[in-house]
C-alpha atoms as a PDB file:
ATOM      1  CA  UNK A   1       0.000   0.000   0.000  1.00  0.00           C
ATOM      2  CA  UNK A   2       1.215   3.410  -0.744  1.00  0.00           C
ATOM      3  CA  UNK A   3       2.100   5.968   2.516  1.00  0.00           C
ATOM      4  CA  UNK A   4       1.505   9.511   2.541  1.00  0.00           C
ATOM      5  CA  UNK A   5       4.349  11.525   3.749  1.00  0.00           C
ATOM      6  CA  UNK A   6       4.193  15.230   5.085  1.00  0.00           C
ATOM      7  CA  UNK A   7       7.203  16.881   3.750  1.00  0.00           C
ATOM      8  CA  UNK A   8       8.534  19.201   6.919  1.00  0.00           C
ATOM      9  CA  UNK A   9      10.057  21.861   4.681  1.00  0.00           C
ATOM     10  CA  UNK A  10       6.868  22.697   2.676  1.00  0.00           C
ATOM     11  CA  UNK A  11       4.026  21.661   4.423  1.00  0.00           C
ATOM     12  CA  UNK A  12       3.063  19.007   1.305  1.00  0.00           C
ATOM     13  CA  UNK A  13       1.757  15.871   2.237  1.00  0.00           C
ATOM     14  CA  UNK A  14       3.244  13.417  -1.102  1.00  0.00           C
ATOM     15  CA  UNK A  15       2.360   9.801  -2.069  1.00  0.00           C
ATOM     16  CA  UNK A  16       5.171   7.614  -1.571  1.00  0.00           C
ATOM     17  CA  UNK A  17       4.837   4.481  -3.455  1.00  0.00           C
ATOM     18  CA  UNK A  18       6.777   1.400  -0.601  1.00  0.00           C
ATOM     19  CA  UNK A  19       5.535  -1.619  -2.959  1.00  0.00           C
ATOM     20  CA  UNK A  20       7.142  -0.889  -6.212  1.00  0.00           C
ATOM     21  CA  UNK A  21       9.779   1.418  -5.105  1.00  0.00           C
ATOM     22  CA  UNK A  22      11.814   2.858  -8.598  1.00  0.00           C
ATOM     23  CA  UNK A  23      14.571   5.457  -8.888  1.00  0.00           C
ATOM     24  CA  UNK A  24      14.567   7.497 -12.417  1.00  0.00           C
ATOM     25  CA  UNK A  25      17.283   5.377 -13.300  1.00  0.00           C
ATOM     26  CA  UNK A  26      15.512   2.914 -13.487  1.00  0.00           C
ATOM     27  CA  UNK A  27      13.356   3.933 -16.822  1.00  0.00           C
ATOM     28  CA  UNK A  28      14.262   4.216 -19.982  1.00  0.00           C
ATOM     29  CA  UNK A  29      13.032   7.518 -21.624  1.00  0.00           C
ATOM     30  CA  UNK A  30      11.960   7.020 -25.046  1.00  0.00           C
ATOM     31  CA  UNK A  31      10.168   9.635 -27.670  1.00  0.00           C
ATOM     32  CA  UNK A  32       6.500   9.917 -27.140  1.00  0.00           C
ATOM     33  CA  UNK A  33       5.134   8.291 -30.733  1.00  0.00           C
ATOM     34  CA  UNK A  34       1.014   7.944 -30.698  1.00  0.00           C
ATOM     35  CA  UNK A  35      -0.122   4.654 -31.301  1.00  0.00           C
ATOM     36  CA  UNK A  36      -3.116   3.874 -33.532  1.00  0.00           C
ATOM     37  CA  UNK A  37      -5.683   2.338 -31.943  1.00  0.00           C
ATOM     38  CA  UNK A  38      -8.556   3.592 -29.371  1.00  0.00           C
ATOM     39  CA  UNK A  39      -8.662   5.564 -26.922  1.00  0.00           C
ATOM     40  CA  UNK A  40     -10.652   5.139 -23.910  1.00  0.00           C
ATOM     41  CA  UNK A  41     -10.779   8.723 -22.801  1.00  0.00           C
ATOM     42  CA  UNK A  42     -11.999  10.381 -26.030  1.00  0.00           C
ATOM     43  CA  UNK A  43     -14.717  11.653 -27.067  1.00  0.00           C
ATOM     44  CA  UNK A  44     -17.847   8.587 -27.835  1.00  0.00           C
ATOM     45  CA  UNK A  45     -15.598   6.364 -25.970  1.00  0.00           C
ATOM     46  CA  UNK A  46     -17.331   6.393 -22.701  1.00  0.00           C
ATOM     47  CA  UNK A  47     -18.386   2.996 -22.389  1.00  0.00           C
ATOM     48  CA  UNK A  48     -14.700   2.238 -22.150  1.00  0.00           C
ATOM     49  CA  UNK A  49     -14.187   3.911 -18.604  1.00  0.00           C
ATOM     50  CA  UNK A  50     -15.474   3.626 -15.524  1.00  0.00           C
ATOM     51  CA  UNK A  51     -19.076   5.662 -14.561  1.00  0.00           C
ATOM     52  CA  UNK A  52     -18.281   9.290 -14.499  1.00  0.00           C
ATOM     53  CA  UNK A  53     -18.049  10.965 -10.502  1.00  0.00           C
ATOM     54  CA  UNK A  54     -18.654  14.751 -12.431  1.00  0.00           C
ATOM     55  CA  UNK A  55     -18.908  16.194 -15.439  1.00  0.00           C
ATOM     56  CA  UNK A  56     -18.987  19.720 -17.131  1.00  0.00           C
ATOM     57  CA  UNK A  57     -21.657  18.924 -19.985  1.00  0.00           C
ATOM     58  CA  UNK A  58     -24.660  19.774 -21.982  1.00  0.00           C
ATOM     59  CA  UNK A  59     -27.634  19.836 -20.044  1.00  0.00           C
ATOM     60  CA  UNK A  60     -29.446  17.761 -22.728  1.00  0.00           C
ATOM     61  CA  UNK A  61     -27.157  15.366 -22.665  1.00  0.00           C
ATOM     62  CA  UNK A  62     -27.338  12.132 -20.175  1.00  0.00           C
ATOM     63  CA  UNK A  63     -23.917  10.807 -17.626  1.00  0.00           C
ATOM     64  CA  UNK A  64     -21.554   8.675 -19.634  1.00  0.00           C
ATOM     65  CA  UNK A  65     -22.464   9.536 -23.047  1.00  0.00           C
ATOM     66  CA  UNK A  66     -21.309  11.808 -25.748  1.00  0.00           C
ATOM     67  CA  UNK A  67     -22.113  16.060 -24.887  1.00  0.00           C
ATOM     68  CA  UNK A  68     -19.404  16.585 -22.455  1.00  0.00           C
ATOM     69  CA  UNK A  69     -16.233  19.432 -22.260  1.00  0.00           C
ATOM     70  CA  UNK A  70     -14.441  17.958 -18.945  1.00  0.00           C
ATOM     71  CA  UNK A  71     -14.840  14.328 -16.980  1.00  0.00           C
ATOM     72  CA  UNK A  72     -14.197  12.595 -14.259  1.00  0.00           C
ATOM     73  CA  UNK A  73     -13.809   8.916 -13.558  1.00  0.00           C
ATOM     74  CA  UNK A  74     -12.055   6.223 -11.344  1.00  0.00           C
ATOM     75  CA  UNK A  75      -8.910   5.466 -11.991  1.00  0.00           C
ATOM     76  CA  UNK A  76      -9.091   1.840 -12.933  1.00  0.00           C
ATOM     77  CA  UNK A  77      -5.702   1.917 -10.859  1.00  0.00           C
ATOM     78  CA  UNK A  78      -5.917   3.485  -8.201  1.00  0.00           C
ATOM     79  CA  UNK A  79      -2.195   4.496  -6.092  1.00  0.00           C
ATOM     80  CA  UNK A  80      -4.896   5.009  -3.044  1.00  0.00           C
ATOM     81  CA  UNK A  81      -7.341   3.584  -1.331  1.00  0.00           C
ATOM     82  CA  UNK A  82     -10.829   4.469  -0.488  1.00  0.00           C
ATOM     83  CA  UNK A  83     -10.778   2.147   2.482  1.00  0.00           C
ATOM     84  CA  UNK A  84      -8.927   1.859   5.404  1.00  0.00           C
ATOM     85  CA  UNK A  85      -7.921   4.068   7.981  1.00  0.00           C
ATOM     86  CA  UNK A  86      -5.511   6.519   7.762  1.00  0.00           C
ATOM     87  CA  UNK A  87      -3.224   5.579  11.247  1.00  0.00           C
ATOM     88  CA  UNK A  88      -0.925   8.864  11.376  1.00  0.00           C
ATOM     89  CA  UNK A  89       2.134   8.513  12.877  1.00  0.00           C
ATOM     90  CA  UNK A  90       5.705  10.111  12.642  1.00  0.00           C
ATOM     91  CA  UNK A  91       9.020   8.820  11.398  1.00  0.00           C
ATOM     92  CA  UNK A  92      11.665  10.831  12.010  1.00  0.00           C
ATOM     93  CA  UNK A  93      11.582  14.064  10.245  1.00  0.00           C
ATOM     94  CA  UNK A  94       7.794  13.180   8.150  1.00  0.00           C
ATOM     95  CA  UNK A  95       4.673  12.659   9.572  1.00  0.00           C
ATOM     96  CA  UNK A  96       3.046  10.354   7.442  1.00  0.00           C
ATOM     97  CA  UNK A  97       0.252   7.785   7.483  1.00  0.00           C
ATOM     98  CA  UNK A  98      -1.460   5.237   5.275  1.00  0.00           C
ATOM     99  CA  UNK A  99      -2.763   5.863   1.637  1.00  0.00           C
ATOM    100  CA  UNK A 100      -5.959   6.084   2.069  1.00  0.00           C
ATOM    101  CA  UNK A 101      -8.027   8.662  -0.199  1.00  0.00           C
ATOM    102  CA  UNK A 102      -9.708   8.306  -3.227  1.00  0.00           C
ATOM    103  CA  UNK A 103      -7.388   8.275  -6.907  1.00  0.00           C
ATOM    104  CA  UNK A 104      -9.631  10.124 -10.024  1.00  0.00           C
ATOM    105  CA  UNK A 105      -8.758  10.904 -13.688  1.00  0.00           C
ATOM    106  CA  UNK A 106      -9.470  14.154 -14.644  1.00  0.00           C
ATOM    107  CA  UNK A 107     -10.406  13.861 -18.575  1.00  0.00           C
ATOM    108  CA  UNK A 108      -9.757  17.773 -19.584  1.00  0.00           C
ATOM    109  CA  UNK A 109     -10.775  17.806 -23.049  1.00  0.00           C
ATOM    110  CA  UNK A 110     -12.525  15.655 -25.534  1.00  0.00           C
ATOM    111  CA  UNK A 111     -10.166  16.352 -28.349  1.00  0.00           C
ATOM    112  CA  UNK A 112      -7.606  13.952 -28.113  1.00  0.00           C
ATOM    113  CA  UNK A 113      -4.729  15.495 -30.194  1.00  0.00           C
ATOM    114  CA  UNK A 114      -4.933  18.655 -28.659  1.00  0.00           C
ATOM    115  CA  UNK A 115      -2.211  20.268 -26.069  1.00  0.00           C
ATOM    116  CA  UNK A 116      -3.487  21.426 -22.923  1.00  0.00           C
ATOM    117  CA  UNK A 117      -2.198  25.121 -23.845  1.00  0.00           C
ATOM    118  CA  UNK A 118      -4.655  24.620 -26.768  1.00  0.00           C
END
């Protein structure tokens, strides 16, 4: 399970991820190149995620269907977790605790190709 970790300096509590722990080393960095195929998050692909939690949309138009501008969903996975309880505690310099909370994808546009500064 991931911890959260209150960094002392900022005031930040970040996810640290104690399962799968990876250094930036340890990736190879390769040129983004689009793949063909589809696209879960785009537009008349809604069937493909999970039920939308909010939505900025036309009011004619019905939850998980085509007539939206932003989305929400569940991450499918999820670096938190809804249940549990949080058990805060300190460790040395951090206060942390257990990663509890809930883990959404914010869908920001339905035009796939675009940039966000677009």
């Amino acid at each position: 399970m991931a911890e959260l970790r209150k960094d002392p300096i900022v005031g930040r509590w970040v996810i640290v991820d104690t399962d799968h722990p990876s250094r930036p080393d340890d990736f190879q960095y390769d040129q983004y190149v689009p793949k063909g195929g589809v696209c879960p998050f785009c537009y008349g692909n809604e069937s493909m995620t999970p039920p939308e939690i909010e939505s900025i949309r036309d009011p004619q138009t019905w939850p998980n269907s085509s007539g939206w501008q932003v989305r929400v969903v569940a991450n499918k996975y999820p670096a938190l977790q809804i249940e549990g309880d949080l058990d805060r505690r300190p460790l040395g310099l951090y206060d942390m605790s257990n990663g509890v909370g809930a883990h959404e994808v914010l869908i920001e546009t339905p035009y796939h190709a675009k940039d966000i500064s677009d």
